[in-house]
PDB file of N, CA and C in Angstrom:
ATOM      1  N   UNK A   1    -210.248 129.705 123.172  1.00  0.00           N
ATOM      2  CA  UNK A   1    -210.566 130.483 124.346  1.00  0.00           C
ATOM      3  C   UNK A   1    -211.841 129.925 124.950  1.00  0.00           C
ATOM      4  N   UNK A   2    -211.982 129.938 126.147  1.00  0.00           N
ATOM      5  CA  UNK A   2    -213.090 129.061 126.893  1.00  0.00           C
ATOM      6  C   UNK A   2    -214.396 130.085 126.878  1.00  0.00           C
ATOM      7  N   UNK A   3    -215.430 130.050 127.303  1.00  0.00           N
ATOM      8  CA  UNK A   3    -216.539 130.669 127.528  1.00  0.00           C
ATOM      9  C   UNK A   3    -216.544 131.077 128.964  1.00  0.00           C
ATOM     10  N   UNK A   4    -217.065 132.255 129.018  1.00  0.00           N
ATOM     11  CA  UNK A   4    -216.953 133.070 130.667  1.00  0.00           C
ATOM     12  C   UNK A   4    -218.517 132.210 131.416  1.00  0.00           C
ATOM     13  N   UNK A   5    -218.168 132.122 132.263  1.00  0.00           N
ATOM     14  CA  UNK A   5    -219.659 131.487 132.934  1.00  0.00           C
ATOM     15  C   UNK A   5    -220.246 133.202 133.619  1.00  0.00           C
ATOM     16  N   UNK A   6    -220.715 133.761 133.134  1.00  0.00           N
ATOM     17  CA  UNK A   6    -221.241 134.979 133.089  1.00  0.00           C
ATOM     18  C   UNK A   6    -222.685 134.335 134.205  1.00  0.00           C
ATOM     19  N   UNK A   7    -223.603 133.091 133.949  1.00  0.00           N
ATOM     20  CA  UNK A   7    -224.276 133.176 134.473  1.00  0.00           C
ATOM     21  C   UNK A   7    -223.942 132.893 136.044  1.00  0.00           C
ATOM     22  N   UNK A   8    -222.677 132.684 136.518  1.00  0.00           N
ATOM     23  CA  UNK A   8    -222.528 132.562 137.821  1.00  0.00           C
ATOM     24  C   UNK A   8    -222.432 134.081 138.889  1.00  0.00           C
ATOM     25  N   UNK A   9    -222.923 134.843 137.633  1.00  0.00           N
ATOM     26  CA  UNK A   9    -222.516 136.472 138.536  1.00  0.00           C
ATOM     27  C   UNK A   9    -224.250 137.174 138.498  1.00  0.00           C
ATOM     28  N   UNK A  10    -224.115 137.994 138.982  1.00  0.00           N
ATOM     29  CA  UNK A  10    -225.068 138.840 139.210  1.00  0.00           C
ATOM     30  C   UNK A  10    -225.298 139.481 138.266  1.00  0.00           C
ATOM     31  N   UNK A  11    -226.815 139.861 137.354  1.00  0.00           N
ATOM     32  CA  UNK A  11    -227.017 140.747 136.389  1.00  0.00           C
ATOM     33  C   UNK A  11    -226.289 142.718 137.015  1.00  0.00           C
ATOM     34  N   UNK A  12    -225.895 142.682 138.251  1.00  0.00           N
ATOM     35  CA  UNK A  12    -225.649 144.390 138.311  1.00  0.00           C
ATOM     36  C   UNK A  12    -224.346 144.008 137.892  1.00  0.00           C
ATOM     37  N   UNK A  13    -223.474 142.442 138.544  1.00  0.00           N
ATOM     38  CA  UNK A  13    -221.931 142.105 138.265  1.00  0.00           C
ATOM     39  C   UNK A  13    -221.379 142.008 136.476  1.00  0.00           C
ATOM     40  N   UNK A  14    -222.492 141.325 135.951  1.00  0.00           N
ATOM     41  CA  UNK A  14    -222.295 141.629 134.492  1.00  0.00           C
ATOM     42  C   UNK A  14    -222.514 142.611 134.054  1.00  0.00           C
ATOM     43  N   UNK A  15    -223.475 143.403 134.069  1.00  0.00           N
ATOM     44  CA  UNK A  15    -223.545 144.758 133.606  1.00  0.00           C
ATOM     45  C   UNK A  15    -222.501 145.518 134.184  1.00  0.00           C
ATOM     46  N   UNK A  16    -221.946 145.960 135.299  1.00  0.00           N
ATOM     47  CA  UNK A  16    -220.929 146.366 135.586  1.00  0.00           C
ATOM     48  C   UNK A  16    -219.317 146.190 134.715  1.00  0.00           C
ATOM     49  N   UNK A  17    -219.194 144.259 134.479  1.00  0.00           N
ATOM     50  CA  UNK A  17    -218.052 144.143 133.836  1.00  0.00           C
ATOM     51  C   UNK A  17    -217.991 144.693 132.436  1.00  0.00           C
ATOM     52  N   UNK A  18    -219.272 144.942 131.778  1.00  0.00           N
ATOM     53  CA  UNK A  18    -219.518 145.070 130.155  1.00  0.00           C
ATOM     54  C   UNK A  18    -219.298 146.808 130.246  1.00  0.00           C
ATOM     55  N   UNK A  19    -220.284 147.155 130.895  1.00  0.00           N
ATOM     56  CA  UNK A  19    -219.282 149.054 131.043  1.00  0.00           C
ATOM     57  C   UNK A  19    -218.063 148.532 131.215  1.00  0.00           C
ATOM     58  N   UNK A  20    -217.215 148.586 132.326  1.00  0.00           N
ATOM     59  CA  UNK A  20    -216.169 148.605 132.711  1.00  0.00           C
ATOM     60  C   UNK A  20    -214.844 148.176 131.540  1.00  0.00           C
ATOM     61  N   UNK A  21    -215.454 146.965 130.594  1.00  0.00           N
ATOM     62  CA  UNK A  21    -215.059 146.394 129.686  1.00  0.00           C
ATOM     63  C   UNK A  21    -215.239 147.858 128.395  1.00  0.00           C
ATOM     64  N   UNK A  22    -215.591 148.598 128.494  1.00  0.00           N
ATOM     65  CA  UNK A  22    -215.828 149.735 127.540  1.00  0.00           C
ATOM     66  C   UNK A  22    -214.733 150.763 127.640  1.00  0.00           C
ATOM     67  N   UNK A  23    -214.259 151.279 128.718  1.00  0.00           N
ATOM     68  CA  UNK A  23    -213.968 152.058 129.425  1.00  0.00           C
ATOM     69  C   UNK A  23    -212.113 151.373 129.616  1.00  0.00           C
ATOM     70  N   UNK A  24    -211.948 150.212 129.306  1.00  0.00           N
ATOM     71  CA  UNK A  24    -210.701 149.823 129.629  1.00  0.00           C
ATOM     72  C   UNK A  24    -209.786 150.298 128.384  1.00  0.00           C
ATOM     73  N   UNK A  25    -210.292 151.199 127.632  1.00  0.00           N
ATOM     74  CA  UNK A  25    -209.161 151.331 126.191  1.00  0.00           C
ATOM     75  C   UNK A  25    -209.181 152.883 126.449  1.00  0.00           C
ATOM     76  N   UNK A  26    -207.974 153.192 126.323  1.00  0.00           N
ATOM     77  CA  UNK A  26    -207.346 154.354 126.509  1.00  0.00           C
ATOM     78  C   UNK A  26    -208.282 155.547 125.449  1.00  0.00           C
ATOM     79  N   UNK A  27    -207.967 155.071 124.263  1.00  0.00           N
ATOM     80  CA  UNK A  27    -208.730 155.784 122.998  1.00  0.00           C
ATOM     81  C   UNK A  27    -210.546 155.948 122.833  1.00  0.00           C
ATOM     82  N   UNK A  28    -211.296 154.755 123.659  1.00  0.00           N
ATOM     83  CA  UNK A  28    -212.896 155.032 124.481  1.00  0.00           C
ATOM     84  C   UNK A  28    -212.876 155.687 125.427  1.00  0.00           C
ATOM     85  N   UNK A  29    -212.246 156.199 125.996  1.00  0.00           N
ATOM     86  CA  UNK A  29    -211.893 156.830 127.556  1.00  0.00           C
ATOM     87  C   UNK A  29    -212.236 158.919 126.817  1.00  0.00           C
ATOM     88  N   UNK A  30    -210.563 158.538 125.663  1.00  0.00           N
ATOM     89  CA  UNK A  30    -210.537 160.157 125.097  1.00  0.00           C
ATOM     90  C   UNK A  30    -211.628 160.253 124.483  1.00  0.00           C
ATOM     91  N   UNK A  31    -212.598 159.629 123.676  1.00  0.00           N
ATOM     92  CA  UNK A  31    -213.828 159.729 123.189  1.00  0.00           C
ATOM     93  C   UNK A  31    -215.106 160.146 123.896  1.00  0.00           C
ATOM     94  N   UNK A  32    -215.176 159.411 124.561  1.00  0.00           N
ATOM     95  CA  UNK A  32    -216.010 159.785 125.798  1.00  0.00           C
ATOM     96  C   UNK A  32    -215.859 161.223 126.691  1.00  0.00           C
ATOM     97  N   UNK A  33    -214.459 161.575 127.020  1.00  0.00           N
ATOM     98  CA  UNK A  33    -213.647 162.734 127.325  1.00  0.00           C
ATOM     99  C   UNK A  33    -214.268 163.930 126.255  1.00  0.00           C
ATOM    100  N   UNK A  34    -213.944 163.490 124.603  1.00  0.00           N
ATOM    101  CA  UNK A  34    -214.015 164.821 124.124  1.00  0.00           C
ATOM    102  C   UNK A  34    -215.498 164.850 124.023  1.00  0.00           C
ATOM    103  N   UNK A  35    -216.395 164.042 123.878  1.00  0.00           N
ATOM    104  CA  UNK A  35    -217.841 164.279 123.567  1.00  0.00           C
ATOM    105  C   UNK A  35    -218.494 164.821 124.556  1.00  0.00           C
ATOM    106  N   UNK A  36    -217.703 164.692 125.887  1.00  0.00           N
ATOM    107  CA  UNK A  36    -218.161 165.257 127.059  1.00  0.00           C
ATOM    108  C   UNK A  36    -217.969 167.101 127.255  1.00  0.00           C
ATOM    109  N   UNK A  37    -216.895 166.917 126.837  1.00  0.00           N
ATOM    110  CA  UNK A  37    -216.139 168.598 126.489  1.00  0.00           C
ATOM    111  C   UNK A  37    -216.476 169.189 125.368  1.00  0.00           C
ATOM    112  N   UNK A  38    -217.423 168.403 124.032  1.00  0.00           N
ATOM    113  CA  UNK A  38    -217.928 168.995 123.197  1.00  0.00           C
ATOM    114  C   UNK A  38    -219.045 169.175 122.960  1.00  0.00           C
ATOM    115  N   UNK A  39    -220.175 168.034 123.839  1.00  0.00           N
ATOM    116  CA  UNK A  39    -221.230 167.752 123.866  1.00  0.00           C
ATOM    117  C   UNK A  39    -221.702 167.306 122.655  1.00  0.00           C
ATOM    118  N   UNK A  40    -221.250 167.173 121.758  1.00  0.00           N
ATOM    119  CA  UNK A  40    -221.298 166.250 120.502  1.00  0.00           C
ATOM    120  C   UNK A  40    -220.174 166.352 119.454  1.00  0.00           C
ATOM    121  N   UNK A  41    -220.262 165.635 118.318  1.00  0.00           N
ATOM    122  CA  UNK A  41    -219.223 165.569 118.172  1.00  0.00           C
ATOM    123  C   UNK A  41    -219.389 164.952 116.483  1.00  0.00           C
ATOM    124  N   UNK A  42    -218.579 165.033 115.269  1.00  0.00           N
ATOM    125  CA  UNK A  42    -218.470 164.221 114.180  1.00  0.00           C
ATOM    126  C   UNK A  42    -217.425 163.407 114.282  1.00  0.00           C
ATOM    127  N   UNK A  43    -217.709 162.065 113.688  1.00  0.00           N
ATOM    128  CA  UNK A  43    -216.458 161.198 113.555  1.00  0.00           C
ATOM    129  C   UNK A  43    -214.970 161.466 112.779  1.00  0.00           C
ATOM    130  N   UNK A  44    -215.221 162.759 111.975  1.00  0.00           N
ATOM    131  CA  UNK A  44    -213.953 163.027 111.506  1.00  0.00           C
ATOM    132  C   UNK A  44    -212.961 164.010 112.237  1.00  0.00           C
ATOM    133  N   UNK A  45    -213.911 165.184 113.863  1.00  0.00           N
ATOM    134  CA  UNK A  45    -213.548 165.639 114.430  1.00  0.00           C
ATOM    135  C   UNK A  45    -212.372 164.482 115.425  1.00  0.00           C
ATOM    136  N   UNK A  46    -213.022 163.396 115.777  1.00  0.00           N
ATOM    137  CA  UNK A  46    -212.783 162.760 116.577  1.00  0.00           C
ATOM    138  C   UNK A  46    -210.706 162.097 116.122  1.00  0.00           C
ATOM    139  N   UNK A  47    -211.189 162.047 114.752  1.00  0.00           N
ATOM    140  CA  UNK A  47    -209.370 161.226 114.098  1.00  0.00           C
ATOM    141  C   UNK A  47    -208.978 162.139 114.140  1.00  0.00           C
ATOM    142  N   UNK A  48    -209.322 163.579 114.271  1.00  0.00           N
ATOM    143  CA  UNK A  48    -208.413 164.472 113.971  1.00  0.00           C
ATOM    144  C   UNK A  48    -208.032 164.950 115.455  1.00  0.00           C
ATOM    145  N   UNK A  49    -209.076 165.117 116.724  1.00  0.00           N
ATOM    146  CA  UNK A  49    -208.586 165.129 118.238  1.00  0.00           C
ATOM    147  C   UNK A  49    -207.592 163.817 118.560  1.00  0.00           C
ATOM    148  N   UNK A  50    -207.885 162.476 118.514  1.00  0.00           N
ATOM    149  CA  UNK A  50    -207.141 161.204 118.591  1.00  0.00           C
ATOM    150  C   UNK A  50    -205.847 161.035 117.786  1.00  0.00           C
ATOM    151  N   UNK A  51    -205.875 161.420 116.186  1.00  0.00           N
ATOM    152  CA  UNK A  51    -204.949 160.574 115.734  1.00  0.00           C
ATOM    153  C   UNK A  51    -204.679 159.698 115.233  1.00  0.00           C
ATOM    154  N   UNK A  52    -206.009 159.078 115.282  1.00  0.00           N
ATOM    155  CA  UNK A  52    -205.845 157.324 115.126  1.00  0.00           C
ATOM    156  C   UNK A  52    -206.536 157.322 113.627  1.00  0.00           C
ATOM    157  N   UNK A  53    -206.561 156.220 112.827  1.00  0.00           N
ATOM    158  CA  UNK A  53    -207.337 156.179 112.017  1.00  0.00           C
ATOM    159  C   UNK A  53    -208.952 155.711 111.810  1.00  0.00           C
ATOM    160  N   UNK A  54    -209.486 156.403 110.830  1.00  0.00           N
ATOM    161  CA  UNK A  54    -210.662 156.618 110.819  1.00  0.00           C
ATOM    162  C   UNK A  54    -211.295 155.216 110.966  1.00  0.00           C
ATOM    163  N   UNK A  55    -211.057 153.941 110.617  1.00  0.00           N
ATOM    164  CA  UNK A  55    -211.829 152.717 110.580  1.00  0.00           C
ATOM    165  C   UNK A  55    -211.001 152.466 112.361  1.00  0.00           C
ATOM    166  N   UNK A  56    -210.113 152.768 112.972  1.00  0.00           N
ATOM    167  CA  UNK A  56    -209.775 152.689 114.625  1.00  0.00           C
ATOM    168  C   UNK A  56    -210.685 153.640 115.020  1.00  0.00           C
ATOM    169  N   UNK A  57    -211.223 154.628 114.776  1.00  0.00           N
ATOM    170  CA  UNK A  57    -212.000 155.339 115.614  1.00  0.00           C
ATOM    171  C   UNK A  57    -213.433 154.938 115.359  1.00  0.00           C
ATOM    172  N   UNK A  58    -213.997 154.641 114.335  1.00  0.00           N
ATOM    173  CA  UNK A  58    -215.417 153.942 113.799  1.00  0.00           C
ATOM    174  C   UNK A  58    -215.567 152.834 114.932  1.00  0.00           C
ATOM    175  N   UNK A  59    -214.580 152.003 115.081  1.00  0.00           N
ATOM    176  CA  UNK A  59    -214.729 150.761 115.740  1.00  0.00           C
ATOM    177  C   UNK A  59    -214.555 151.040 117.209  1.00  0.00           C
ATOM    178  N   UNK A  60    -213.901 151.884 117.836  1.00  0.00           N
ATOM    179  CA  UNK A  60    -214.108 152.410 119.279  1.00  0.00           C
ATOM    180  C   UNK A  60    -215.780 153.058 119.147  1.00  0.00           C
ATOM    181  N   UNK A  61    -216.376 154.051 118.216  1.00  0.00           N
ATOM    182  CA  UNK A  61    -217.495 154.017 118.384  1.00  0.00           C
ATOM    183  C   UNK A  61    -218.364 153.437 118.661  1.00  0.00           C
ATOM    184  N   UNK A  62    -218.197 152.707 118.043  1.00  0.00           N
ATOM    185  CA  UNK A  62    -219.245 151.002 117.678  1.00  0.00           C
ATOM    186  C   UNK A  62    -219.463 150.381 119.143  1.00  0.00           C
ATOM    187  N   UNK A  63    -218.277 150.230 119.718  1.00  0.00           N
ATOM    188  CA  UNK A  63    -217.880 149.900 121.125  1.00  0.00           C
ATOM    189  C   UNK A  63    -218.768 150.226 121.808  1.00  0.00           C
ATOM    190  N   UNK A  64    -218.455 151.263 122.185  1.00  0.00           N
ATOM    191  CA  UNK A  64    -219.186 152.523 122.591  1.00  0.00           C
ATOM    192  C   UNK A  64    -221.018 152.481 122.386  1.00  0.00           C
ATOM    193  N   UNK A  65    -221.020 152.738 121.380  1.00  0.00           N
ATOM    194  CA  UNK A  65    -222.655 152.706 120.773  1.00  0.00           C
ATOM    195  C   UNK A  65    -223.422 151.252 121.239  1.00  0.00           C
ATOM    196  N   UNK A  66    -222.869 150.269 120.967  1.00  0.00           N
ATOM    197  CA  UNK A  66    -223.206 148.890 121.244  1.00  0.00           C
ATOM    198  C   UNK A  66    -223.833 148.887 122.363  1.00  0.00           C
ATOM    199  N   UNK A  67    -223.188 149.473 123.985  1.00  0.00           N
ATOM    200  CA  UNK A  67    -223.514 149.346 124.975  1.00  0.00           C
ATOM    201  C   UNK A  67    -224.356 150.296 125.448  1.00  0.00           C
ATOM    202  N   UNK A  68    -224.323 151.141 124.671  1.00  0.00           N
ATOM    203  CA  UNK A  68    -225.468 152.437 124.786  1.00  0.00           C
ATOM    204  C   UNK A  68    -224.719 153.702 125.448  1.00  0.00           C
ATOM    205  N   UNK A  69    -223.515 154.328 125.630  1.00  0.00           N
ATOM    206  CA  UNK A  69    -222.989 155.190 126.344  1.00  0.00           C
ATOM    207  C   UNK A  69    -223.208 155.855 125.589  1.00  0.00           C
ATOM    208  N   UNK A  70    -222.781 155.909 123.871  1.00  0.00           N
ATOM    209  CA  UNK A  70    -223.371 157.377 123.191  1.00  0.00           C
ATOM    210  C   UNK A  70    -224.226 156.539 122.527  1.00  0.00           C
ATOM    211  N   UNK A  71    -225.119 158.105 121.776  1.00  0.00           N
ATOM    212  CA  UNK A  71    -225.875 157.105 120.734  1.00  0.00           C
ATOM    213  C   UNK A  71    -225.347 158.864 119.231  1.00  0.00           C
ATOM    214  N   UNK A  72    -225.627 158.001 118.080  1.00  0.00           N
ATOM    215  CA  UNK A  72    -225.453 159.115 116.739  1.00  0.00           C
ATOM    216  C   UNK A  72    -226.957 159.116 116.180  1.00  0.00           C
ATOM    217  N   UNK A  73    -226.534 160.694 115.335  1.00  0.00           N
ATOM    218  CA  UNK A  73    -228.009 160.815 114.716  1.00  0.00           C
ATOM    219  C   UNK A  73    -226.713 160.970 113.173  1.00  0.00           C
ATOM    220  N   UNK A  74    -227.849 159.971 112.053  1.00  0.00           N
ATOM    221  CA  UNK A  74    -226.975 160.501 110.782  1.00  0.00           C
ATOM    222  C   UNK A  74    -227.808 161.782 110.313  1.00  0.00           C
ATOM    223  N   UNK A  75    -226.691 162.780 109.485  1.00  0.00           N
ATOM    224  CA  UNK A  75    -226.855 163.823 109.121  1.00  0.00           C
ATOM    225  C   UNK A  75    -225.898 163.565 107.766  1.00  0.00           C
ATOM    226  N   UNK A  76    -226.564 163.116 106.874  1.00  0.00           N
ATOM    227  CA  UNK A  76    -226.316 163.510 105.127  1.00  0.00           C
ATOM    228  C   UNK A  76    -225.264 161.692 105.896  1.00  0.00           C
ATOM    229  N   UNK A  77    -224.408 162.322 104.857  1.00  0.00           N
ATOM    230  CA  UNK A  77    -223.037 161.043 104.679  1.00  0.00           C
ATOM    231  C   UNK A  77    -221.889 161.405 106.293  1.00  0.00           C
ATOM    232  N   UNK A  78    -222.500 161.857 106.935  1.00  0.00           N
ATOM    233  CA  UNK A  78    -221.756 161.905 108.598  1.00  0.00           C
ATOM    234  C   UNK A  78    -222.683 161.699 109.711  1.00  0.00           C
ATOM    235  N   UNK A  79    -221.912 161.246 110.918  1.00  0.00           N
ATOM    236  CA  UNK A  79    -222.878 161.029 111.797  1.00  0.00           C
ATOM    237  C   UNK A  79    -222.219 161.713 112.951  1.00  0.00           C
ATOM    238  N   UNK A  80    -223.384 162.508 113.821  1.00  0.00           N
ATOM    239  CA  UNK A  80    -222.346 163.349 114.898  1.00  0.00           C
ATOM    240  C   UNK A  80    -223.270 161.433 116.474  1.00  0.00           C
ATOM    241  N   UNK A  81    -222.519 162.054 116.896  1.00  0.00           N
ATOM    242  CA  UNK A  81    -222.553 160.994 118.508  1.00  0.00           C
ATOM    243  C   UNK A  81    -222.288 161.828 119.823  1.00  0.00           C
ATOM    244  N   UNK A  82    -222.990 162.079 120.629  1.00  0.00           N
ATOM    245  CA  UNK A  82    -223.363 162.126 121.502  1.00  0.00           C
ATOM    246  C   UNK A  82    -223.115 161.549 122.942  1.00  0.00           C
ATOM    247  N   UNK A  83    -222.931 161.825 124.000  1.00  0.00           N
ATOM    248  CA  UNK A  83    -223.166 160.910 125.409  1.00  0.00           C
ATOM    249  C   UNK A  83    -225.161 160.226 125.270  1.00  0.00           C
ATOM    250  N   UNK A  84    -224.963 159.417 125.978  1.00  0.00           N
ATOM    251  CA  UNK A  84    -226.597 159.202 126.059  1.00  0.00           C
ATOM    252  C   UNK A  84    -227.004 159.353 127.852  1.00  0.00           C
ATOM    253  N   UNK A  85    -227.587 160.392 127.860  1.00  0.00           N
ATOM    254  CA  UNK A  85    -227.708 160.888 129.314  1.00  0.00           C
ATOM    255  C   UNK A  85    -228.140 159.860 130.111  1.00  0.00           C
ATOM    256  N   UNK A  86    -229.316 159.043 129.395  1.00  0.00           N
ATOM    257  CA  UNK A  86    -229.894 157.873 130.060  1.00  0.00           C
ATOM    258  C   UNK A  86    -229.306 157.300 130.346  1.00  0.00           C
ATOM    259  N   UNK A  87    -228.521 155.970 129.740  1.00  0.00           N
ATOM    260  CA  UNK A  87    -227.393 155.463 129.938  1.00  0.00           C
ATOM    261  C   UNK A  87    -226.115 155.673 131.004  1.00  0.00           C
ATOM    262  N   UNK A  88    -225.807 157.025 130.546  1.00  0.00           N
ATOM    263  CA  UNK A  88    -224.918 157.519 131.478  1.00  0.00           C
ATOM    264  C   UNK A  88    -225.141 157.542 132.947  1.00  0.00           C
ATOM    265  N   UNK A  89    -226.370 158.068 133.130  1.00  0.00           N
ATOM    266  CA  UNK A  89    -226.692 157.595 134.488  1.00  0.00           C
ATOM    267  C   UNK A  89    -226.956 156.567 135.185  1.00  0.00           C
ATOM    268  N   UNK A  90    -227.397 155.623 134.397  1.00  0.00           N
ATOM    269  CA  UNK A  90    -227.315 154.039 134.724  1.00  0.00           C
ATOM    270  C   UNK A  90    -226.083 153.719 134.946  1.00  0.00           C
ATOM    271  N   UNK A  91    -225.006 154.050 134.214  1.00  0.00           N
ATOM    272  CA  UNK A  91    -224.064 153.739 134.768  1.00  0.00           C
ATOM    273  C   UNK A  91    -223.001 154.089 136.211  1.00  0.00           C
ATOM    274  N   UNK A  92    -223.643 155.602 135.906  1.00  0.00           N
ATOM    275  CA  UNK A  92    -222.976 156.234 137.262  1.00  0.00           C
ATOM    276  C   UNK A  92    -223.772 155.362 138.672  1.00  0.00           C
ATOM    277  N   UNK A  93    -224.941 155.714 138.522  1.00  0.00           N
ATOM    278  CA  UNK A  93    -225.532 154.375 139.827  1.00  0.00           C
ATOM    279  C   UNK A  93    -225.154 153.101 139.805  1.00  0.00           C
ATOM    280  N   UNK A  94    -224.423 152.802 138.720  1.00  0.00           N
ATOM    281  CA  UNK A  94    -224.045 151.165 139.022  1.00  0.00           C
ATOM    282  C   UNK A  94    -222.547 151.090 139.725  1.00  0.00           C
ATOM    283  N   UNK A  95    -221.229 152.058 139.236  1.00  0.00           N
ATOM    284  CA  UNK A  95    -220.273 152.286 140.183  1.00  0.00           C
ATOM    285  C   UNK A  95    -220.693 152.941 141.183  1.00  0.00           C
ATOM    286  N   UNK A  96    -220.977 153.761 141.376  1.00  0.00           N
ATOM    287  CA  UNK A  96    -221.691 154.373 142.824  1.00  0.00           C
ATOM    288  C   UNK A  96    -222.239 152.993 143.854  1.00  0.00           C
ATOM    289  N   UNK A  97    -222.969 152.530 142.990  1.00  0.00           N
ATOM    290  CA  UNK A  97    -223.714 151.263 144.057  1.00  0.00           C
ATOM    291  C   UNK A  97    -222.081 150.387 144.808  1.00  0.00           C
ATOM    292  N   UNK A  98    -221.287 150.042 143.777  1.00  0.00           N
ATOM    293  CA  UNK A  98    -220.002 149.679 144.235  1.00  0.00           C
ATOM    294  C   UNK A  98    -218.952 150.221 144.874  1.00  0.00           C
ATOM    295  N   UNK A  99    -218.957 151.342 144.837  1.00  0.00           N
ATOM    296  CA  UNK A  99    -217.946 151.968 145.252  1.00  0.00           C
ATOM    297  C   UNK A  99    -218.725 152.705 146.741  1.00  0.00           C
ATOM    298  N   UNK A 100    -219.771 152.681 147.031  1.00  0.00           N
ATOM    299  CA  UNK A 100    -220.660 153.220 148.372  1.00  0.00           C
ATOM    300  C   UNK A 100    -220.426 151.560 149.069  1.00  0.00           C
ATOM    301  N   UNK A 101    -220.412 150.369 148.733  1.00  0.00           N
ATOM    302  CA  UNK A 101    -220.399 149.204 149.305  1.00  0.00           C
ATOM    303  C   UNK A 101    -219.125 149.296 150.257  1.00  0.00           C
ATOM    304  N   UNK A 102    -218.255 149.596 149.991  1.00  0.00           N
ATOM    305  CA  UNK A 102    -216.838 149.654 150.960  1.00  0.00           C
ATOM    306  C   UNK A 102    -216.659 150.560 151.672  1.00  0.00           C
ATOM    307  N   UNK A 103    -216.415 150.464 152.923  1.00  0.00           N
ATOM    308  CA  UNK A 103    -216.713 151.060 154.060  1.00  0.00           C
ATOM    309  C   UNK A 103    -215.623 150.918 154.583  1.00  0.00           C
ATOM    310  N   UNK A 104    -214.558 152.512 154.100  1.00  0.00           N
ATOM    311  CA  UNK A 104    -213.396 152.595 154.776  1.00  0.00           C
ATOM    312  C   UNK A 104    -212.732 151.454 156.455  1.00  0.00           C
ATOM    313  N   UNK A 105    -211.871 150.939 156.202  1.00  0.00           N
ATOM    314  CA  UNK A 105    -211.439 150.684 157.690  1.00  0.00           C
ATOM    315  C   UNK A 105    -211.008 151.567 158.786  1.00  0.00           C
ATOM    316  N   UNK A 106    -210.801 151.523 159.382  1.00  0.00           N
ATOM    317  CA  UNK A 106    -209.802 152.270 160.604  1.00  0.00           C
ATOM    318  C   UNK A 106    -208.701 152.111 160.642  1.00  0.00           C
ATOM    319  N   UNK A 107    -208.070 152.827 160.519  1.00  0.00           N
ATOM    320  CA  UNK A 107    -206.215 152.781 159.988  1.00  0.00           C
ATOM    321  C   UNK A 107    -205.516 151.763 160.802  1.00  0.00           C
ATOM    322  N   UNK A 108    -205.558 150.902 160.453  1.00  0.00           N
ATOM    323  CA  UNK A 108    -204.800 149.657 160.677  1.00  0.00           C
ATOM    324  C   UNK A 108    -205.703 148.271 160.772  1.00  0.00           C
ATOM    325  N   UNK A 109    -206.792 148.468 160.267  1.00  0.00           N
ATOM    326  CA  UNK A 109    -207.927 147.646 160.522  1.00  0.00           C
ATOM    327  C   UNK A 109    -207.839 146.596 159.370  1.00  0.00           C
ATOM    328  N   UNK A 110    -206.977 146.999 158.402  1.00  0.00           N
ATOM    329  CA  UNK A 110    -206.852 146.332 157.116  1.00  0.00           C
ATOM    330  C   UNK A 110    -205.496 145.187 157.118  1.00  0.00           C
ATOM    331  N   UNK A 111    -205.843 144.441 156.645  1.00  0.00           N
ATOM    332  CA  UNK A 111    -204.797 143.212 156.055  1.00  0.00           C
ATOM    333  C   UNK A 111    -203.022 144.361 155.622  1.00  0.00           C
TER     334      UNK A 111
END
């Protein structure tokens, strides 16, 4: 597999693709979903909302955690995880910044 020339883009264009790259798996999506609807959360709650198995849901965490969207506090031999508000809002201003860039046409103004 070749190497992405990452440096030909913009630091908001890479940061953008690396969220976006988070967010493309169905099972980070419901994670994100239930931690939002639970406001926190344990990893064994999570296989048991999903389904999936426990080393598939560890590793969507990880995902997740890596880029900073949640972060965990350990508590004994479990760890609950969280949204990370900070984060989260960095991200919402970074689609926002993209999605405010396009400036509807006029109905028929388009290709």
């Amino acid at each position: 597999m070749g190497l992405t020339k990452s440096d030909l883009f913009t630091k908001e264009q890479n940061d953008l693709a690396l969220v976006a790259k988070a967010f493309a798996h169905p099972a980070r999506v419901a994670i994100i979903h239930f931690l939002i609807k639970t406001n926190a959360c344990v990893n064994g709650d999570l296989v048991q909302e999903l389904g999936l198995a426990q080393p598939t849901v560890s590793q969507h965490l990880r995902e997740l955690k890596d880029i900073g969207i949640i972060q965990g506090t350990i508590e004994g031999p479990r760890v609950s995880y969280c949204i990370n508000p900070t984060k989260w809002n960095e991200i919402k201003v970074l689609f926002n910044q993209t999605f405010e860039k396009f400036k509807n046409p006029i109905q028929g103004d388009c290709c």
